[in-house]
Protein backbone atom coordinates (compact mmCIF):
# COMPACT_ATOMS: atom_id res chain seq x y z
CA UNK A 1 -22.19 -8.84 14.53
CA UNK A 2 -18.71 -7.50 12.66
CA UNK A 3 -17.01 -9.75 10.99
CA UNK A 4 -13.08 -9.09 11.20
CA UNK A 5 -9.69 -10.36 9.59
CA UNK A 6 -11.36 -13.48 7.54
CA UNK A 7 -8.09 -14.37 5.41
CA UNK A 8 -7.35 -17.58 3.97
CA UNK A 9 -4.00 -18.50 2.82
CA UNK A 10 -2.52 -18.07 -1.00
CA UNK A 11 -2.56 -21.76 -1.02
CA UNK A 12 -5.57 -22.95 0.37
CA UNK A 13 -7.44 -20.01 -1.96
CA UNK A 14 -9.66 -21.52 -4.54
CA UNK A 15 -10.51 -24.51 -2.78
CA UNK A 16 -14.05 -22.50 -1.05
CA UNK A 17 -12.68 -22.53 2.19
CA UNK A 18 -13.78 -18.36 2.46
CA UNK A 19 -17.16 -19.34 1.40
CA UNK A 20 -17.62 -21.58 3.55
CA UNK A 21 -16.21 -19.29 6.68
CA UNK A 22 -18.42 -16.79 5.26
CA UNK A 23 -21.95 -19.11 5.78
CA UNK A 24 -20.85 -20.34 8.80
CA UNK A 25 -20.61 -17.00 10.18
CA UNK A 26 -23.77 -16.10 8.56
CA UNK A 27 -25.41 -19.31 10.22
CA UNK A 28 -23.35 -18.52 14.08
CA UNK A 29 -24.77 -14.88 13.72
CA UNK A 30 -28.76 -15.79 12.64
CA UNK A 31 -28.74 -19.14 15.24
CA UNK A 32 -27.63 -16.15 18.04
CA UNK A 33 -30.44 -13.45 17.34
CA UNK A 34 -28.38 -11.14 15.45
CA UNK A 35 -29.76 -8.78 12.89
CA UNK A 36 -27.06 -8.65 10.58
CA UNK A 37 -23.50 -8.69 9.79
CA UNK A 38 -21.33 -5.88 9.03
CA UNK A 39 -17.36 -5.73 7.66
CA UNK A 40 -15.25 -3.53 5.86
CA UNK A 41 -12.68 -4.53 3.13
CA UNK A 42 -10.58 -2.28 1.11
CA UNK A 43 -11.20 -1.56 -2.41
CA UNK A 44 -8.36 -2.97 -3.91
CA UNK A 45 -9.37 -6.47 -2.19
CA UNK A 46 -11.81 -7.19 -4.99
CA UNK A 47 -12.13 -10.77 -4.60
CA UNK A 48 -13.25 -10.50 -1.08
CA UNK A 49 -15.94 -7.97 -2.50
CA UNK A 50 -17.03 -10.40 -4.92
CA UNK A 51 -16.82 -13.54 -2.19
CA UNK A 52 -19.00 -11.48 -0.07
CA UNK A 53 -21.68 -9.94 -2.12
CA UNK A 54 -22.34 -13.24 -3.53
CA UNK A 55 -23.31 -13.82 0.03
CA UNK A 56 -26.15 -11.40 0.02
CA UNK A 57 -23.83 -8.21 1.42
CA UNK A 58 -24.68 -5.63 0.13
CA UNK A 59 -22.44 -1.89 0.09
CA UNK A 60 -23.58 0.45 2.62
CA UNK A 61 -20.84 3.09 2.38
CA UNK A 62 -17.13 3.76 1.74
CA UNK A 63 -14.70 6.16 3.72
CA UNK A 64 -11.07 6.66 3.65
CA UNK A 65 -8.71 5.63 6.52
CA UNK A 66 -6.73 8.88 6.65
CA UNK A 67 -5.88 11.96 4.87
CA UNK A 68 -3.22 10.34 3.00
CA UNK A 69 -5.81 7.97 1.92
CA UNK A 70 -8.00 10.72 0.41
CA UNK A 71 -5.18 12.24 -0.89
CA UNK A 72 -4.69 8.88 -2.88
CA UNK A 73 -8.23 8.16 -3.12
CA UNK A 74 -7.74 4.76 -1.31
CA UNK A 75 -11.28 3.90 0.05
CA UNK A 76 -12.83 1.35 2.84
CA UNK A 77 -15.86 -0.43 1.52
CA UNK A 78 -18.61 -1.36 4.36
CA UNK A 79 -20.86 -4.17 3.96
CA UNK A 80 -23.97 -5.20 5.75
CA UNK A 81 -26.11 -8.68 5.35
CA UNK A 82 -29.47 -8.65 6.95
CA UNK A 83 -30.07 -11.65 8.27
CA UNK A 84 -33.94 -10.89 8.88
CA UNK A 85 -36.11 -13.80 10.73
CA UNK A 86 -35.50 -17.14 10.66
């Protein structure tokens, strides 16, 4: 399952609402059979890297978006969370 466009807004941040988007997708995606759970975020987003690896994700990669991004050494993160059996 790919997670895609989780945002909260400036002010409702800080109040856990991303964490708790974040399980509840976890819990959607293991109560449905699925494997894992992949998404991307950019690297300047680093508080969405840091919400998200304290959900067991884990970095599988990185790429740039374009050749102006690896001109400017802009990068896409990927994540993955296996959900394994339950």
């Amino acid at each position: 399952l790919e997670l895609r466009r989780m945002s909260v807004s400036r002010e409702q941040r800080g109040r856990g609402l991303a964490r708790a988007l974040c399980r509840e997708v976890l819990s959607f995606a293991r109560a449905r059979g699925f494997g894992a759970v992949v998404l991307s975020t950019s690297m300047v987003q680093v508080a969405a890297q840091r919400l998200y690896e304290g959900q067991g994700f884990r970095r599988v990669g990185a790429s740039s978006p374009s050749l102006l991004g690896t001109l400017l050494h802009f990068q896409i993160f990927h994540y993955r969370c296996d959900l394994g059996a339950h």
